[in-house]
PDB file of N, CA and C in Angstrom:
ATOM      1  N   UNK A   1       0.839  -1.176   0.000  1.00  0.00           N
ATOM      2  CA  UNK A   1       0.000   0.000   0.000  1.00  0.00           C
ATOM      3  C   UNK A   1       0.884   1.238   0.000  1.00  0.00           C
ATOM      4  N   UNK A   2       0.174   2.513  -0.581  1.00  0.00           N
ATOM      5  CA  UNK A   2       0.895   3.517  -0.480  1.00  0.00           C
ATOM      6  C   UNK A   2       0.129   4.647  -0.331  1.00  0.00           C
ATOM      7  N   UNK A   3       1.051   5.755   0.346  1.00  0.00           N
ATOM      8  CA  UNK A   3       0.507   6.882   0.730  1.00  0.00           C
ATOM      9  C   UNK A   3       0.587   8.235  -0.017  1.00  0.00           C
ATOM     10  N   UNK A   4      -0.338   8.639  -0.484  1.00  0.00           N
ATOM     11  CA  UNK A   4       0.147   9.568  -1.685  1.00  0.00           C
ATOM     12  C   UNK A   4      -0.618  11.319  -1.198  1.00  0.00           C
ATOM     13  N   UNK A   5       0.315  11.720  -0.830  1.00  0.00           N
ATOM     14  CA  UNK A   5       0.794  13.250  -0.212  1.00  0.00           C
ATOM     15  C   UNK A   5       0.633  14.692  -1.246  1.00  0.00           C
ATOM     16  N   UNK A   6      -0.848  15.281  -1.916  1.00  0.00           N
ATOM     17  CA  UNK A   6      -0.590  15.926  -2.702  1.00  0.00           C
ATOM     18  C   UNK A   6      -0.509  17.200  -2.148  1.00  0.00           C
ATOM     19  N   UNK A   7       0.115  18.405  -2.498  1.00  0.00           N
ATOM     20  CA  UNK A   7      -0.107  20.176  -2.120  1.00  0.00           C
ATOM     21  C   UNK A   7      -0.417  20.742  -3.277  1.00  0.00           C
ATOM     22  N   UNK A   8      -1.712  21.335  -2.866  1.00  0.00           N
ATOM     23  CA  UNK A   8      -2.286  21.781  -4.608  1.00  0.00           C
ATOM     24  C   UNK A   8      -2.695  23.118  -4.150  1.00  0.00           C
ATOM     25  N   UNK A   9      -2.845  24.149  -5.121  1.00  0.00           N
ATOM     26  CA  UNK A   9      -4.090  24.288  -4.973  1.00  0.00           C
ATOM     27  C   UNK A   9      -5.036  24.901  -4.431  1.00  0.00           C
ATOM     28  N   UNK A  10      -5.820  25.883  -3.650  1.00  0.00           N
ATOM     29  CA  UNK A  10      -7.253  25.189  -3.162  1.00  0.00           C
ATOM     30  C   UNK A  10      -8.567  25.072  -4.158  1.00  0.00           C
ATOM     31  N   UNK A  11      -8.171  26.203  -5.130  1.00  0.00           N
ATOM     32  CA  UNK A  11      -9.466  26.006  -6.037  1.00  0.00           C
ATOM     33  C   UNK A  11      -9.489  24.769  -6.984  1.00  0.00           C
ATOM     34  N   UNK A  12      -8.357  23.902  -6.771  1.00  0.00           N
ATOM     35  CA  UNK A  12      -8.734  22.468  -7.552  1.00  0.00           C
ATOM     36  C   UNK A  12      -9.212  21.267  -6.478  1.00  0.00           C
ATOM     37  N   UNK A  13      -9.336  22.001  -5.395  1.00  0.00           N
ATOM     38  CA  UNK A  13      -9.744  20.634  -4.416  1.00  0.00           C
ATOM     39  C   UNK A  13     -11.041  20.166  -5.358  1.00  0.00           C
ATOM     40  N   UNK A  14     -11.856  20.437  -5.561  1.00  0.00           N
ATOM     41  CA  UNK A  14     -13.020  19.743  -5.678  1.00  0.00           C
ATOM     42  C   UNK A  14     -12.475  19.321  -6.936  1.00  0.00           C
ATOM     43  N   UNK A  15     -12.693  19.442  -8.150  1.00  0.00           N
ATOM     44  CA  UNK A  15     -12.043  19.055  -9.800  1.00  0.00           C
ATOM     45  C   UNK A  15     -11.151  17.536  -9.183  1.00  0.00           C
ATOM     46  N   UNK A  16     -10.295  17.532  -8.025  1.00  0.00           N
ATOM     47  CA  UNK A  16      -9.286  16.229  -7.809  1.00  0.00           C
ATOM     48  C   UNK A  16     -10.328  15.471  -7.421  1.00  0.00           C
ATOM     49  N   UNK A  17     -11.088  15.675  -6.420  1.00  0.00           N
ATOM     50  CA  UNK A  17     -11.863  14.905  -5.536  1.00  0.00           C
ATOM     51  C   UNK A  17     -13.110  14.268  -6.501  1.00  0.00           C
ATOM     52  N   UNK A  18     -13.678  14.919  -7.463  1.00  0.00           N
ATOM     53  CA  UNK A  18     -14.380  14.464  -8.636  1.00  0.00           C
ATOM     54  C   UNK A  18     -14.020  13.449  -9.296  1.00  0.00           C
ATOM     55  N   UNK A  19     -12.619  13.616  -9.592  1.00  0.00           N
ATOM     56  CA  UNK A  19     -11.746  12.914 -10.604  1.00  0.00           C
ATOM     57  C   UNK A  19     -11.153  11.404 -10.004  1.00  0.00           C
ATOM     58  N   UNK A  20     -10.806  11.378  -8.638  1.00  0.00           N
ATOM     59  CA  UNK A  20     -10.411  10.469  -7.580  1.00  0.00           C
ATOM     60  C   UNK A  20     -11.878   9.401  -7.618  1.00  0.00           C
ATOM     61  N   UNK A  21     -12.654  10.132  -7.429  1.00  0.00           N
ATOM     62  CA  UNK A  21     -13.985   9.700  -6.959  1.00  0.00           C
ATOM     63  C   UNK A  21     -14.546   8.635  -8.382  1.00  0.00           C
ATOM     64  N   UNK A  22     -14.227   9.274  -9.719  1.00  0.00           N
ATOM     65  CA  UNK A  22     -14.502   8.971 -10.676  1.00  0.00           C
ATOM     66  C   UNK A  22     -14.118   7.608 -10.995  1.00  0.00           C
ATOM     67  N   UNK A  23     -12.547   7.508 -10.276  1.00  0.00           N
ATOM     68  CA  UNK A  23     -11.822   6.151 -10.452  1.00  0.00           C
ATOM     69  C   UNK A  23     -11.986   5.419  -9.676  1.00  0.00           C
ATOM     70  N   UNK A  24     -12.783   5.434  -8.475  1.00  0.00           N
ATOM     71  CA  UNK A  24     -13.451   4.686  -7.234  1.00  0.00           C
ATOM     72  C   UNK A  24     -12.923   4.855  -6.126  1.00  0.00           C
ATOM     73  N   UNK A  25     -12.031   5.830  -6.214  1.00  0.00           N
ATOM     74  CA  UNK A  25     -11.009   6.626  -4.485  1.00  0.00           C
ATOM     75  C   UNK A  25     -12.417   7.267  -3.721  1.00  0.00           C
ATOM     76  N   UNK A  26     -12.663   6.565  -2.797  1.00  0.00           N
ATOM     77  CA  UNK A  26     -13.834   7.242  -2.096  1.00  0.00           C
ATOM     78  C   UNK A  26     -13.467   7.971  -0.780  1.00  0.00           C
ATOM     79  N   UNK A  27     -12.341   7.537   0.016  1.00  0.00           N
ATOM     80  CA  UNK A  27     -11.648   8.519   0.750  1.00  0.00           C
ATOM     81  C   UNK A  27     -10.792   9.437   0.594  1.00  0.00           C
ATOM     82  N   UNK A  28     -10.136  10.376   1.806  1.00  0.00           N
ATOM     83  CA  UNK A  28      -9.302  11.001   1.652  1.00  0.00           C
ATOM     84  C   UNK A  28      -9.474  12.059   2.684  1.00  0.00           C
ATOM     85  N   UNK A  29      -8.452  12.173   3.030  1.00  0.00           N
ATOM     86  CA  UNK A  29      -8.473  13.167   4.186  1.00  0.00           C
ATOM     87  C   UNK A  29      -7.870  14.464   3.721  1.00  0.00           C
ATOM     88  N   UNK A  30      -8.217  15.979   3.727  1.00  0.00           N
ATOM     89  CA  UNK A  30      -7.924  17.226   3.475  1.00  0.00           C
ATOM     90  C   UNK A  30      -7.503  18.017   5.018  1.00  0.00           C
ATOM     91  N   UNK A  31      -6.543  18.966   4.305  1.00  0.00           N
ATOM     92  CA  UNK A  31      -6.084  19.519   5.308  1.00  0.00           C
ATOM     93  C   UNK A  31      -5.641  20.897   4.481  1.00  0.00           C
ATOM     94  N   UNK A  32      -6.244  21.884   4.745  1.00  0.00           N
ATOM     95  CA  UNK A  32      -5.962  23.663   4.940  1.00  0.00           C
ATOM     96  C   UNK A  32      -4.371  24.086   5.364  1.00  0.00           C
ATOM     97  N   UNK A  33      -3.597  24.125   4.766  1.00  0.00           N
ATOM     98  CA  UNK A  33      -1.860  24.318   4.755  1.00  0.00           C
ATOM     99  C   UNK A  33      -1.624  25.473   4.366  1.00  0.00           C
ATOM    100  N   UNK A  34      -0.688  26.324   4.981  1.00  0.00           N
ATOM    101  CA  UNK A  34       0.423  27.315   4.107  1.00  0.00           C
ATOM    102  C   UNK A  34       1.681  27.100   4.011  1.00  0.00           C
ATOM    103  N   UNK A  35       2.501  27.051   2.641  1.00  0.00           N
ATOM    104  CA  UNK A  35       3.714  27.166   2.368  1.00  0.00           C
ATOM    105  C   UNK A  35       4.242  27.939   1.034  1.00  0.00           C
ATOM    106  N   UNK A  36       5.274  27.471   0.864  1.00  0.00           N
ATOM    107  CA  UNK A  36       6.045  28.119  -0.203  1.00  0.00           C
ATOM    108  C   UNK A  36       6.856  27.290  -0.705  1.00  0.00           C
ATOM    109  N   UNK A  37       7.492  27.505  -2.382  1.00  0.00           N
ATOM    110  CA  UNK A  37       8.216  26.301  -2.502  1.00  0.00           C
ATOM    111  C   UNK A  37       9.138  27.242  -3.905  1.00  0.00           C
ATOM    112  N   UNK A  38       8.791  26.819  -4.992  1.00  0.00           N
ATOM    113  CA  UNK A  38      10.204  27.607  -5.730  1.00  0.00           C
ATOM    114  C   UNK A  38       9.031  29.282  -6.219  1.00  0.00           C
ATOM    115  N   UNK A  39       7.750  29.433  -5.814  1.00  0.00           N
ATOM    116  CA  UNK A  39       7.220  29.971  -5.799  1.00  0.00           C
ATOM    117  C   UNK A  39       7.050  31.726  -4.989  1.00  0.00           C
ATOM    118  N   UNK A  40       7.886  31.038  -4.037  1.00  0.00           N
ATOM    119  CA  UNK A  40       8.092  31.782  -2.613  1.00  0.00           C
ATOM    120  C   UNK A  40       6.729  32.781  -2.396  1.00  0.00           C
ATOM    121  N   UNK A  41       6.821  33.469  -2.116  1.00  0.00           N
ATOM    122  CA  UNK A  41       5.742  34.683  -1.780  1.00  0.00           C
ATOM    123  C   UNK A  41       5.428  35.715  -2.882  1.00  0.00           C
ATOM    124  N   UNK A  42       4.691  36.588  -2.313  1.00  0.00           N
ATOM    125  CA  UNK A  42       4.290  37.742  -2.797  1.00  0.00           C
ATOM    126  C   UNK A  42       3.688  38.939  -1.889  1.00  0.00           C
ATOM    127  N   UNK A  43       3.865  40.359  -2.710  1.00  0.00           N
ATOM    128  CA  UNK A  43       3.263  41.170  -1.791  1.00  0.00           C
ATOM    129  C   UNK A  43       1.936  41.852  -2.026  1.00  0.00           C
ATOM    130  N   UNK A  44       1.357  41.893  -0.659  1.00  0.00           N
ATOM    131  CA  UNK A  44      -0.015  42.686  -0.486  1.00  0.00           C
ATOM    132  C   UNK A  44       0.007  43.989  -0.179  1.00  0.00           C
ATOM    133  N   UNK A  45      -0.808  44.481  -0.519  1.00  0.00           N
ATOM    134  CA  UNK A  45      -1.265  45.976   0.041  1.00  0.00           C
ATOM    135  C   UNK A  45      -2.628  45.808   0.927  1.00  0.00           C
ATOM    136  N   UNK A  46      -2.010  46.495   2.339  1.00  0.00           N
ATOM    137  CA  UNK A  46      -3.481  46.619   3.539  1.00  0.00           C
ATOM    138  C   UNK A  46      -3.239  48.127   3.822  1.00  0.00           C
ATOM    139  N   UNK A  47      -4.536  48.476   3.690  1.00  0.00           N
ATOM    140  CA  UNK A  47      -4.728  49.987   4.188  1.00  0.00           C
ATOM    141  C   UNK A  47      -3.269  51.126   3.785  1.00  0.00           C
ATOM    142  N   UNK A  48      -2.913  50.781   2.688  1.00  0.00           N
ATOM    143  CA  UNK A  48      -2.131  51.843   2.319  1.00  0.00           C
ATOM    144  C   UNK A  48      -0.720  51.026   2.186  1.00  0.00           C
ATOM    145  N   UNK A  49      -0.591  50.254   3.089  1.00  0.00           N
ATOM    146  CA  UNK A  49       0.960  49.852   3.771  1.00  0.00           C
ATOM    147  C   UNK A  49       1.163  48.239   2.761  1.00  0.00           C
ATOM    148  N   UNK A  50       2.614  48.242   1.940  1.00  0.00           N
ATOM    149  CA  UNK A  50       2.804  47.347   1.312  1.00  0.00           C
ATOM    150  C   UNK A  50       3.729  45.877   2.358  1.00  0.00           C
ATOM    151  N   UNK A  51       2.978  44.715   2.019  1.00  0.00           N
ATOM    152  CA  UNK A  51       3.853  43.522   3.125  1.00  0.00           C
ATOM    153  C   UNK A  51       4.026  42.661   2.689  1.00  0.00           C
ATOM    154  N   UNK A  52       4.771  41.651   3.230  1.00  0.00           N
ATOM    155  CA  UNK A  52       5.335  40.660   2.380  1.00  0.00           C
ATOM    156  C   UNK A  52       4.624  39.682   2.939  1.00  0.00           C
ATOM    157  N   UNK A  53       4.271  38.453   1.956  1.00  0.00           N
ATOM    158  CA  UNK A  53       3.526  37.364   2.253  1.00  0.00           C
ATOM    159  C   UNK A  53       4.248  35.984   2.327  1.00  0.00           C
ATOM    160  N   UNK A  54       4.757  35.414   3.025  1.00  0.00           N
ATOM    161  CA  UNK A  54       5.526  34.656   2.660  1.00  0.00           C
ATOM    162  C   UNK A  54       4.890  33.253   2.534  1.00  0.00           C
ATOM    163  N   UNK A  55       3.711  32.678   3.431  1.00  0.00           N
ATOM    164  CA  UNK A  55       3.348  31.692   3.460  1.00  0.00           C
ATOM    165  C   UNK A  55       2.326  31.531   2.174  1.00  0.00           C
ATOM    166  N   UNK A  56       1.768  31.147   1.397  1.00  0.00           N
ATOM    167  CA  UNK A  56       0.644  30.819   0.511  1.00  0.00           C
ATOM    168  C   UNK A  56       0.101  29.770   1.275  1.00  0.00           C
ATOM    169  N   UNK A  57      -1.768  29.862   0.547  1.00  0.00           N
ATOM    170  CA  UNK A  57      -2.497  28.843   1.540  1.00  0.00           C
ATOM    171  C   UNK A  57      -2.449  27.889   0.287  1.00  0.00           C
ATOM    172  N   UNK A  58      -2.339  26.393   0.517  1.00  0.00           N
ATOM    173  CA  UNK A  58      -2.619  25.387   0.115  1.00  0.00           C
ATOM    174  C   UNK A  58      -3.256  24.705   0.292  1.00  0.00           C
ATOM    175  N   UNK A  59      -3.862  23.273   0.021  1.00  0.00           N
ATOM    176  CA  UNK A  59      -4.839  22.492   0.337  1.00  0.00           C
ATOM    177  C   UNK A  59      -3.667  21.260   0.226  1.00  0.00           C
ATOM    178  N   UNK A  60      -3.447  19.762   1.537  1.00  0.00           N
ATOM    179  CA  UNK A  60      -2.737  19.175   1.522  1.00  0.00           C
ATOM    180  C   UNK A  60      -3.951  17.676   1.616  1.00  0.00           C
ATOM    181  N   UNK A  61      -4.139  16.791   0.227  1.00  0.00           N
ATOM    182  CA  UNK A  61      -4.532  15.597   0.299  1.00  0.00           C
ATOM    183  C   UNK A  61      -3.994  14.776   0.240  1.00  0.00           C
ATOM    184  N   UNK A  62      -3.934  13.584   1.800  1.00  0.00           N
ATOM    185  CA  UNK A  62      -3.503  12.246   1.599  1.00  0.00           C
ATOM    186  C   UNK A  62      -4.852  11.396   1.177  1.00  0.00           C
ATOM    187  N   UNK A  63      -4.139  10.127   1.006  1.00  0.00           N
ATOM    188  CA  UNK A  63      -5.030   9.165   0.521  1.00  0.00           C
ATOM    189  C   UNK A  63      -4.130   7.803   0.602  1.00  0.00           C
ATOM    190  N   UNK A  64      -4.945   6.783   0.975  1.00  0.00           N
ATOM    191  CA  UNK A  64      -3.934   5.866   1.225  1.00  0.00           C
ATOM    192  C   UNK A  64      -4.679   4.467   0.162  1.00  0.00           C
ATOM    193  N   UNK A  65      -3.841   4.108  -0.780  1.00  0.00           N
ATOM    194  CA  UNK A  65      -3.940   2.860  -2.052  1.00  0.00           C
ATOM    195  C   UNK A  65      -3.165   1.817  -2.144  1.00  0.00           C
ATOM    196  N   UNK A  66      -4.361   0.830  -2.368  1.00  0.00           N
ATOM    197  CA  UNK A  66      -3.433  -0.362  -2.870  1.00  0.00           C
ATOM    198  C   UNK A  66      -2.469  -0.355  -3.774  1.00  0.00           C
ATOM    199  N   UNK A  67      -1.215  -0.697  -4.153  1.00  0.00           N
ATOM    200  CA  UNK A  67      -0.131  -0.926  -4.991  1.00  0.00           C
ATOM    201  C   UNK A  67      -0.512  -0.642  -6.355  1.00  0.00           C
ATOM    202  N   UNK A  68      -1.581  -1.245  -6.867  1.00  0.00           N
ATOM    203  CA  UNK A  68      -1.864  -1.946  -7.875  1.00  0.00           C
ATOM    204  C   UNK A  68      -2.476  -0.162  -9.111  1.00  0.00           C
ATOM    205  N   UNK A  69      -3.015   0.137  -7.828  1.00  0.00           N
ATOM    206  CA  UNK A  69      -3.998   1.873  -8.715  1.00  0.00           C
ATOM    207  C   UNK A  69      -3.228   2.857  -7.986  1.00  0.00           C
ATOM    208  N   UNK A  70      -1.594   3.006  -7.706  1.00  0.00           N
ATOM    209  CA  UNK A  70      -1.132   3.987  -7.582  1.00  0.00           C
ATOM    210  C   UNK A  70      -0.561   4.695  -8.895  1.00  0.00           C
ATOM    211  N   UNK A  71      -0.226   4.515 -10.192  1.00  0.00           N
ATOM    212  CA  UNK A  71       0.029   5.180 -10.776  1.00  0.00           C
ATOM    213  C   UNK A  71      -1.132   5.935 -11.507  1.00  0.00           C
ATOM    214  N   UNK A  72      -2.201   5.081 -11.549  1.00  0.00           N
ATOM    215  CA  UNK A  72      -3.414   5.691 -11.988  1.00  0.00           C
ATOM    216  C   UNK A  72      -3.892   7.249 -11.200  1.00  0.00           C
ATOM    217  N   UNK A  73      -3.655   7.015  -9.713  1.00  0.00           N
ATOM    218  CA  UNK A  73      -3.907   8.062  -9.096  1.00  0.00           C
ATOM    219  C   UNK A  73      -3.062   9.219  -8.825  1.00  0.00           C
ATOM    220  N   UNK A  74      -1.858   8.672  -9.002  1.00  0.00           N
ATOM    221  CA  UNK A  74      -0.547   9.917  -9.007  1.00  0.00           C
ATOM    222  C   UNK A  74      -1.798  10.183 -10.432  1.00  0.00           C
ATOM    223  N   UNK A  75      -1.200   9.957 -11.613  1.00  0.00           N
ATOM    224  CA  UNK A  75      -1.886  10.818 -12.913  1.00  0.00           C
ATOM    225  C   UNK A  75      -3.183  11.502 -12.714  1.00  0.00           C
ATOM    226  N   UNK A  76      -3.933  11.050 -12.315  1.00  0.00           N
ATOM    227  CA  UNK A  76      -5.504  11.529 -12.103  1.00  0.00           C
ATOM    228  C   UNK A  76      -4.830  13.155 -11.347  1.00  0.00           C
ATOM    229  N   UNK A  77      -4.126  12.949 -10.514  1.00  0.00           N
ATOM    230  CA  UNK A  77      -3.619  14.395  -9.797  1.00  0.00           C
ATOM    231  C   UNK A  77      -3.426  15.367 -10.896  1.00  0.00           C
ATOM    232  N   UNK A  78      -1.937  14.427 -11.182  1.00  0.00           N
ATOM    233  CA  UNK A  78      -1.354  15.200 -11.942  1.00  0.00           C
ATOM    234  C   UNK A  78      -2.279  16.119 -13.267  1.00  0.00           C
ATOM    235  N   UNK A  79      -3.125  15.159 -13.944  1.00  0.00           N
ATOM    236  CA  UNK A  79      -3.789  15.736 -14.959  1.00  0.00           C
ATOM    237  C   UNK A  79      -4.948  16.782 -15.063  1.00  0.00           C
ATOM    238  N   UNK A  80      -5.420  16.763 -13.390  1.00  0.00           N
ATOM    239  CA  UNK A  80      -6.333  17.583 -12.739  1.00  0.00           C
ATOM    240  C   UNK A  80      -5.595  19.003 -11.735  1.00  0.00           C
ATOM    241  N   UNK A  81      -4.679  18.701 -11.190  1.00  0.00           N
ATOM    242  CA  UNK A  81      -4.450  19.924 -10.476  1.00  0.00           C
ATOM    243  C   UNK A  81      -3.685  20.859 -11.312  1.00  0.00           C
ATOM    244  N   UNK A  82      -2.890  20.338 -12.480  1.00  0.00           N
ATOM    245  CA  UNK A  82      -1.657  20.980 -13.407  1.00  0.00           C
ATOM    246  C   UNK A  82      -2.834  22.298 -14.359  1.00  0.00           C
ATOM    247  N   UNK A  83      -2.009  23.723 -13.787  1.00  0.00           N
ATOM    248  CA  UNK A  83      -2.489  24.751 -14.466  1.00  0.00           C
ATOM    249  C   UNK A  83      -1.288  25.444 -15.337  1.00  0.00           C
ATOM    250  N   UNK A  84      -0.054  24.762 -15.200  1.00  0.00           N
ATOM    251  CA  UNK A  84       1.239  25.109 -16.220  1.00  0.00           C
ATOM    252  C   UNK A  84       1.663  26.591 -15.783  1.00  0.00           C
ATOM    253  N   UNK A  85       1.093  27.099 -14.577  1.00  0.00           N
ATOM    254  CA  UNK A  85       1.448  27.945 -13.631  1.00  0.00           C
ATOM    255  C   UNK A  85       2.679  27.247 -12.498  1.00  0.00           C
ATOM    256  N   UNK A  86       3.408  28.625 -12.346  1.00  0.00           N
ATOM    257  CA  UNK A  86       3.922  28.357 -10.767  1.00  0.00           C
ATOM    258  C   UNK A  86       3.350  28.027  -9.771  1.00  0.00           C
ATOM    259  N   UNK A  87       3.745  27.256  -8.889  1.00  0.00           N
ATOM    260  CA  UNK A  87       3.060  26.886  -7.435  1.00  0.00           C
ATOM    261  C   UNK A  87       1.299  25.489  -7.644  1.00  0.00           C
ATOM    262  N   UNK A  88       1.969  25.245  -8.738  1.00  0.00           N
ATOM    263  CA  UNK A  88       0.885  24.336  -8.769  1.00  0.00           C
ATOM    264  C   UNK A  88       0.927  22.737  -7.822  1.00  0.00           C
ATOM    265  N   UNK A  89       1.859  22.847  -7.271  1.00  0.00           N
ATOM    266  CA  UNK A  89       1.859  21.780  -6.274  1.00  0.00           C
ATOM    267  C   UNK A  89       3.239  20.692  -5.962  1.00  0.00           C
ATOM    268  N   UNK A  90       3.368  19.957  -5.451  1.00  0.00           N
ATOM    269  CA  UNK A  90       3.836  18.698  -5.406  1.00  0.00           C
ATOM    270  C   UNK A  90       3.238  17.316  -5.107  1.00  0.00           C
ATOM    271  N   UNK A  91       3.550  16.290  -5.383  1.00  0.00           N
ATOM    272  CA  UNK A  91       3.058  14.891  -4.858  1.00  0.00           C
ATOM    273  C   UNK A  91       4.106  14.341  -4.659  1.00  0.00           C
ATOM    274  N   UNK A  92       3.648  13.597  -3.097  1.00  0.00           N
ATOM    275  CA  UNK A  92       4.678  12.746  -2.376  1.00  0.00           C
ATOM    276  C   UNK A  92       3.874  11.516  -2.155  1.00  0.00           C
ATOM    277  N   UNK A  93       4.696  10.557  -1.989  1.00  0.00           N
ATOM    278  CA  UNK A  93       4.381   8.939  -2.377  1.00  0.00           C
ATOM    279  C   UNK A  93       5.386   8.294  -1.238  1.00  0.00           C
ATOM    280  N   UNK A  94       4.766   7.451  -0.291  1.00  0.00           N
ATOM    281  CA  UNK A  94       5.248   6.828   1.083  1.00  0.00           C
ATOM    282  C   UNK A  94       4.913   5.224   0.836  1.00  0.00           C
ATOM    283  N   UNK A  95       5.659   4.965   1.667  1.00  0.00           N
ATOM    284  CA  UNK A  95       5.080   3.077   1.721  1.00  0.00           C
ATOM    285  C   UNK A  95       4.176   3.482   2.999  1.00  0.00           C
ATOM    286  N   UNK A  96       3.329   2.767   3.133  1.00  0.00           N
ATOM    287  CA  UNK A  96       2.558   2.646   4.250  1.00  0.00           C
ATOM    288  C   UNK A  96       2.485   0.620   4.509  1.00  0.00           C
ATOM    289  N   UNK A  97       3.309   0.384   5.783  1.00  0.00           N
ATOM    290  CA  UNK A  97       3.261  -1.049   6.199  1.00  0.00           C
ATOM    291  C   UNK A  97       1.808  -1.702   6.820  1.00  0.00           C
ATOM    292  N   UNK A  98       1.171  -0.614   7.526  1.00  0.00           N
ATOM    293  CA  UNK A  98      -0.010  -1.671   7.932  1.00  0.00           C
ATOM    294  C   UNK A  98      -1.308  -0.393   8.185  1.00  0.00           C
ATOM    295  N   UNK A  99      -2.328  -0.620   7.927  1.00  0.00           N
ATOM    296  CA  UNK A  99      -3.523  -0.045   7.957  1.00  0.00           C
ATOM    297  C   UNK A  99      -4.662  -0.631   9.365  1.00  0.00           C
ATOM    298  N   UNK A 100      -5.427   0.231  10.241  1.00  0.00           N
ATOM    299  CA  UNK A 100      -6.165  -0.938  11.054  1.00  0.00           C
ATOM    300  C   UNK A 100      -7.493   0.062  11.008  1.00  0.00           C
ATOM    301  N   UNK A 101      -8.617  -0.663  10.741  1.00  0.00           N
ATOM    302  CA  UNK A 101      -9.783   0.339  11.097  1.00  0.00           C
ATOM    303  C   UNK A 101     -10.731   0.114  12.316  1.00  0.00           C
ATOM    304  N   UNK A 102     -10.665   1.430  12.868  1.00  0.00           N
ATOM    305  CA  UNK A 102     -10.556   0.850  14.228  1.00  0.00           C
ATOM    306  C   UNK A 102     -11.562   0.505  15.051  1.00  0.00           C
ATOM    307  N   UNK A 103     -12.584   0.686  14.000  1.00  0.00           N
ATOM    308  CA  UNK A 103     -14.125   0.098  14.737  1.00  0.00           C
ATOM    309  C   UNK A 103     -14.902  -1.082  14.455  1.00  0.00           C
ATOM    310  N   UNK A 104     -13.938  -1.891  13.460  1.00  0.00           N
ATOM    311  CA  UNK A 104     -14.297  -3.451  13.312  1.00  0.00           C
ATOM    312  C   UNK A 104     -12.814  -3.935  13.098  1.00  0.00           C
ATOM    313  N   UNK A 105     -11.845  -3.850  13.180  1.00  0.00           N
ATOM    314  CA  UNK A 105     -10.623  -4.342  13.226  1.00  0.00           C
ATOM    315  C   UNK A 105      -9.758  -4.888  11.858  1.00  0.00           C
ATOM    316  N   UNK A 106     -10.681  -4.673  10.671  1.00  0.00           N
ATOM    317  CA  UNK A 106     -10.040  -4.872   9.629  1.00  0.00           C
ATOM    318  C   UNK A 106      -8.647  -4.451   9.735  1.00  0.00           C
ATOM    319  N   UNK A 107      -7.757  -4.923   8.634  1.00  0.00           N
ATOM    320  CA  UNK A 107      -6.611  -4.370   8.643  1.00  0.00           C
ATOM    321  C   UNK A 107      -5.797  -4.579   6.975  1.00  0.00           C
ATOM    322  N   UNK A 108      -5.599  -3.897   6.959  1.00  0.00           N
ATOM    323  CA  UNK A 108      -4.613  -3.484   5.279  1.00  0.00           C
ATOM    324  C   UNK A 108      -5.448  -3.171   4.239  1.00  0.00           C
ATOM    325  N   UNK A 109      -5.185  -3.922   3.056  1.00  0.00           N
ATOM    326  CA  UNK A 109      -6.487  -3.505   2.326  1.00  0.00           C
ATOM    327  C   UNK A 109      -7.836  -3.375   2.308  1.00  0.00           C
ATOM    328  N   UNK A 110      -8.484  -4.013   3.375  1.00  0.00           N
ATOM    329  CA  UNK A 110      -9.537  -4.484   3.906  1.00  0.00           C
ATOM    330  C   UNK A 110      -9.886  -2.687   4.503  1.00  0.00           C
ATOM    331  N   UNK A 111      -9.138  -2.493   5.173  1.00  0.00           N
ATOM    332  CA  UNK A 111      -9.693  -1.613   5.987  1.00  0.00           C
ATOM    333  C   UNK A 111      -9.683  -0.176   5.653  1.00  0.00           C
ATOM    334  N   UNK A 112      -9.093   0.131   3.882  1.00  0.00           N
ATOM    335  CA  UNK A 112      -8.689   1.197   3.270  1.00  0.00           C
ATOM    336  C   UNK A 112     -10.215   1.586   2.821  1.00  0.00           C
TER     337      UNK A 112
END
């Protein structure tokens, strides 16, 4: 199994989650992030006064897959979050050794 780590984004959360969903990924956990990457920042203007922004907000989705439909789902990302803009994201890809769900005790694929 593997764990696949995307930073996109936020206005493509839904477009991925469509597209995931489409291929039968029915979970996934989201998480509200700020960073920066070869993108770095930019500046705002508040009430007159110019500042530097350094963090950008992102949207960070894991999802955890059997072996077998991980390249399918790296692409599904890739082909959905890619705006051929800067800061369009990264994907990270983990082994994950054991899975348990914890209110009937399944475990590994069973319990994804």
């Amino acid at each position: 199994m593997k764990k696949i780590e995307a930073i996109i984004k936020p206005f493509k959360l839904d477009d991925i989650r469509e597209a995931l969903a489409d291929q039968g990924i029915t979970g996934m956990t989201v998480t509200e992030v700020k960073g920066f990457g070869r993108q770095k920042g930019h500046t705002e203007l508040y009430r007159g006064a110019e500042y530097m922004v350094d963090f950008l907000p992102k949207v960070k989705i894991e999802i955890v897959v059997p072996d077998e439909i991980l390249d399918m789902c790296v692409e599904t990302i890739i082909k959905t979050a890619q705006t051929g803009k800067i800061g369009d994201g990264k994907i990270f890809v983990y082994d994950v050794e054991q899975v348990i769900r914890i209110r009937t005790g399944e475990m590994d694929e069973a319990a994804i």
